[in-house]
Protein backbone atom coordinates (compact mmCIF):
# COMPACT_ATOMS: atom_id res chain seq x y z
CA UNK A 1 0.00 0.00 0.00
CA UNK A 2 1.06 3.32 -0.85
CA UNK A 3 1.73 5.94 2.27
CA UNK A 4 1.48 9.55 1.99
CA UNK A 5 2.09 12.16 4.61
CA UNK A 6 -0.98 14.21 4.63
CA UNK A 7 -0.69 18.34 6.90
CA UNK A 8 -3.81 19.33 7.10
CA UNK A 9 -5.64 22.39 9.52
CA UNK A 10 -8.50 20.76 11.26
CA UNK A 11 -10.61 22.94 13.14
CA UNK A 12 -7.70 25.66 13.62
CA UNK A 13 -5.21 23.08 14.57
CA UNK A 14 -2.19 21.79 12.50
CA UNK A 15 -2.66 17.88 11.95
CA UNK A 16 0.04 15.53 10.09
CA UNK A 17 -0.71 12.25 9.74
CA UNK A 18 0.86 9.21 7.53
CA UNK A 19 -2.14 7.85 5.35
CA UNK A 20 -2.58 5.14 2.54
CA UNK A 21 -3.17 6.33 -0.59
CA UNK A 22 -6.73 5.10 -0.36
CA UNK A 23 -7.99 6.26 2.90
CA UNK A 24 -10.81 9.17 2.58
CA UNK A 25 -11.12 11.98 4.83
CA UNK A 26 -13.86 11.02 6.57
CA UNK A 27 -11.40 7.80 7.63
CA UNK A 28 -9.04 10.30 8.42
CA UNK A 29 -11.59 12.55 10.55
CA UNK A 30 -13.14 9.63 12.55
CA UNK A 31 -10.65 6.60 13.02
CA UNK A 32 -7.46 8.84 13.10
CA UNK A 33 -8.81 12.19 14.72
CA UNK A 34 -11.60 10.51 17.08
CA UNK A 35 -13.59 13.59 15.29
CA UNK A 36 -17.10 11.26 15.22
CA UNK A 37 -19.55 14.10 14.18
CA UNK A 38 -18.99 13.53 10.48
CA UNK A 39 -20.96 10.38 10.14
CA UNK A 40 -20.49 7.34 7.21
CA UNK A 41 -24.10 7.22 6.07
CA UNK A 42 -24.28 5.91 2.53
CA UNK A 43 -20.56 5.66 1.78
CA UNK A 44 -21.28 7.09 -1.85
CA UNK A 45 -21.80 11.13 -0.91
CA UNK A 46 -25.70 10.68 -1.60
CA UNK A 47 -26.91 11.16 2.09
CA UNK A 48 -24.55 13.95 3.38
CA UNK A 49 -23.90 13.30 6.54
CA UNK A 50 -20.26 13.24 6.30
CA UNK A 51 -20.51 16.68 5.04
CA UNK A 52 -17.35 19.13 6.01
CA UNK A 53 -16.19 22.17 5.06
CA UNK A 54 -12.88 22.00 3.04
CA UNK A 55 -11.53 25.17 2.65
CA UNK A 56 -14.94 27.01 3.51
CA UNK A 57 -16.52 24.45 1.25
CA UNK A 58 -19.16 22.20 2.15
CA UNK A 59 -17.57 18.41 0.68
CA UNK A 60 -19.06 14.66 1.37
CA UNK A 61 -15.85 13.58 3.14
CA UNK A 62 -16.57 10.03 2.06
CA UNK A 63 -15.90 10.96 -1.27
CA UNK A 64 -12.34 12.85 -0.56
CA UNK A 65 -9.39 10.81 -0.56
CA UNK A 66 -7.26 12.29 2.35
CA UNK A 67 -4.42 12.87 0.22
CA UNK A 68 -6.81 15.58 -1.88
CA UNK A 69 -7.50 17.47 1.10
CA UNK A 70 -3.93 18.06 1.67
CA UNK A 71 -2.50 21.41 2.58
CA UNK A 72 -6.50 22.07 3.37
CA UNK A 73 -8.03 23.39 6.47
CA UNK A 74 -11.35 20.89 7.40
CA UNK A 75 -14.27 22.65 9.90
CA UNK A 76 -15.87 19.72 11.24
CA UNK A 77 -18.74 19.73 13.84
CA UNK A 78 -17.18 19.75 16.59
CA UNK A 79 -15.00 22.96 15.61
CA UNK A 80 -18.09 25.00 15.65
CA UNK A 81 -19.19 25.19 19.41
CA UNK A 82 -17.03 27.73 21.79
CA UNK A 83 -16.28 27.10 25.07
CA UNK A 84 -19.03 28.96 25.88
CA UNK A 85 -21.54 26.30 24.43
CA UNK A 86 -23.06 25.72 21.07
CA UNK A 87 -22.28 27.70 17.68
CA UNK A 88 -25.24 30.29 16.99
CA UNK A 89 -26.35 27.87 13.99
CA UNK A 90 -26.17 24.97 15.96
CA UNK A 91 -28.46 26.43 18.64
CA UNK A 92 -30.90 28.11 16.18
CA UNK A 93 -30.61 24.24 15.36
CA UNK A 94 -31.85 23.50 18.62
CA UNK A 95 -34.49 26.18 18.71
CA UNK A 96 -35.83 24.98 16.08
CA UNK A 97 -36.19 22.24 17.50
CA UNK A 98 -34.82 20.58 14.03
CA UNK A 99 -31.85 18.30 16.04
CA UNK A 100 -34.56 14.92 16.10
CA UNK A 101 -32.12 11.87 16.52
CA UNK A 102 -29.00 13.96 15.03
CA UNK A 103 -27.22 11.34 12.72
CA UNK A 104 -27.88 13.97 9.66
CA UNK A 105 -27.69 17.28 11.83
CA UNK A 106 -24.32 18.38 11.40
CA UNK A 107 -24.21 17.68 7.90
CA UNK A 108 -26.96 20.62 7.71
CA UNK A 109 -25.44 22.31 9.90
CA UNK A 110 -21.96 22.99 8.08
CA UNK A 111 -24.14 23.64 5.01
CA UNK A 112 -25.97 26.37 6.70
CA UNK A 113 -22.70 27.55 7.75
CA UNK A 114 -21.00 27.38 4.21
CA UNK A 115 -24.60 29.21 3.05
CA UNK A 116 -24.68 31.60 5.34
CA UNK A 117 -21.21 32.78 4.85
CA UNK A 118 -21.52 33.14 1.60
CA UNK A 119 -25.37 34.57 1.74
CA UNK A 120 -26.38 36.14 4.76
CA UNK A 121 -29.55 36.83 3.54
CA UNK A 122 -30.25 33.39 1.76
CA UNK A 123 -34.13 33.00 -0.12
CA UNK A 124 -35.85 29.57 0.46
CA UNK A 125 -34.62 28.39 -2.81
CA UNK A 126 -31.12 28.97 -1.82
CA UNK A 127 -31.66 27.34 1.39
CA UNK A 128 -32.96 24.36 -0.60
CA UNK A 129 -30.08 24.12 -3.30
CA UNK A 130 -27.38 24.18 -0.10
CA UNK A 131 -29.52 21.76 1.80
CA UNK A 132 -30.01 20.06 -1.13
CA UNK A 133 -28.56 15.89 -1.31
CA UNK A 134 -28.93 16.29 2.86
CA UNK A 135 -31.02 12.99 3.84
CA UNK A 136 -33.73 13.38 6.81
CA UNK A 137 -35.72 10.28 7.62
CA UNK A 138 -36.80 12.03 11.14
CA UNK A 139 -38.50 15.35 10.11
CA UNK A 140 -39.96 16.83 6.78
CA UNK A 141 -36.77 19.23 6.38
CA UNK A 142 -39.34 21.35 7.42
CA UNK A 143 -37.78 22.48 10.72
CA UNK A 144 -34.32 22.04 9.12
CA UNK A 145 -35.15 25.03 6.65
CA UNK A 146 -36.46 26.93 9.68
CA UNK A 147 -33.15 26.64 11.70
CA UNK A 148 -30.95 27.99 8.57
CA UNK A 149 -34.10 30.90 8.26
CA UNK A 150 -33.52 31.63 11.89
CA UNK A 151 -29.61 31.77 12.16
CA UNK A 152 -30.04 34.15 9.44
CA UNK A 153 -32.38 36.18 11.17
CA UNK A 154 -29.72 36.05 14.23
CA UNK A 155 -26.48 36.73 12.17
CA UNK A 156 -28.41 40.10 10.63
CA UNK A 157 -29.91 41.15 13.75
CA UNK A 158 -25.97 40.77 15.54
């Protein structure tokens, strides 16, 4: 098997790591890092709840080999919340009341946060698009649109 050494900046922090040539970020994340909010749903990046942001990007980290995200700096989940508690999109997650059992929540969550920092003021068609490929079997995306609506609302109001 072919080894690579692989820098990246996960969640502010400087990572190395020695990888095979095959291994994908979200292998990387979860079995190397013990960073277990990115979750292997489907395997295929149809279900996004491996979703990170690479490079401000929102990516399927099942379909990025490690060696790809290279040089990179990955957001995951758990770089969001403060010290002070929960990320203002994660909690307008939670007032929302849109967390339900959580396997897909950060997922939308790092969407939201790639929308929102790209659109402050994001339509309902935009919030779709971003959201968009984000499986939900425990609400009708209903409240999960809300939350994204509502940390908007927050961000512009300061």
């Amino acid at each position: 098997m072919s080894r690579h050494l692989v820098t990246l900046t996960v969640n502010g922090a400087p990572v190395t790591r020695e990888v095979e040539a095959h291994r994908t970020l979200l292998e990387v994340l979860r079995d190397g890092l013990d960073l277990i909010g990115a979750k292997e749903g489907c395997g295929a990046g149809e279900c996004g709840a491996c979703t990170v942001l690479l490079d401000g990007m929102p990516v399927r980290a099942c379909l990025v080999l490690a060696v790809e995200a290279d040089g990179c700096a990955v957001a995951t989940i758990e770089g969001l919340a403060a010290a002070r508690g929960p990320d203002p999109i994660q909690q307008a997650f939670i007032d929302a009341g849109a967390t339900q059992c959580g396997y897909c929540i950060p997922g939308f969550v790092l969407a939201a946060r790639a929308l929102l920092d790209r659109r402050p003021d994001p339509t309902d068609d935009d919030i779709v698009r971003a959201c968009g490929g984000h499986l939900c079997r425990c609400t009708g995306y209903h409240t999960l649109f809300e939350a994204v609506r509502l940390a908007a609302r927050r961000r512009a109001a300061g």
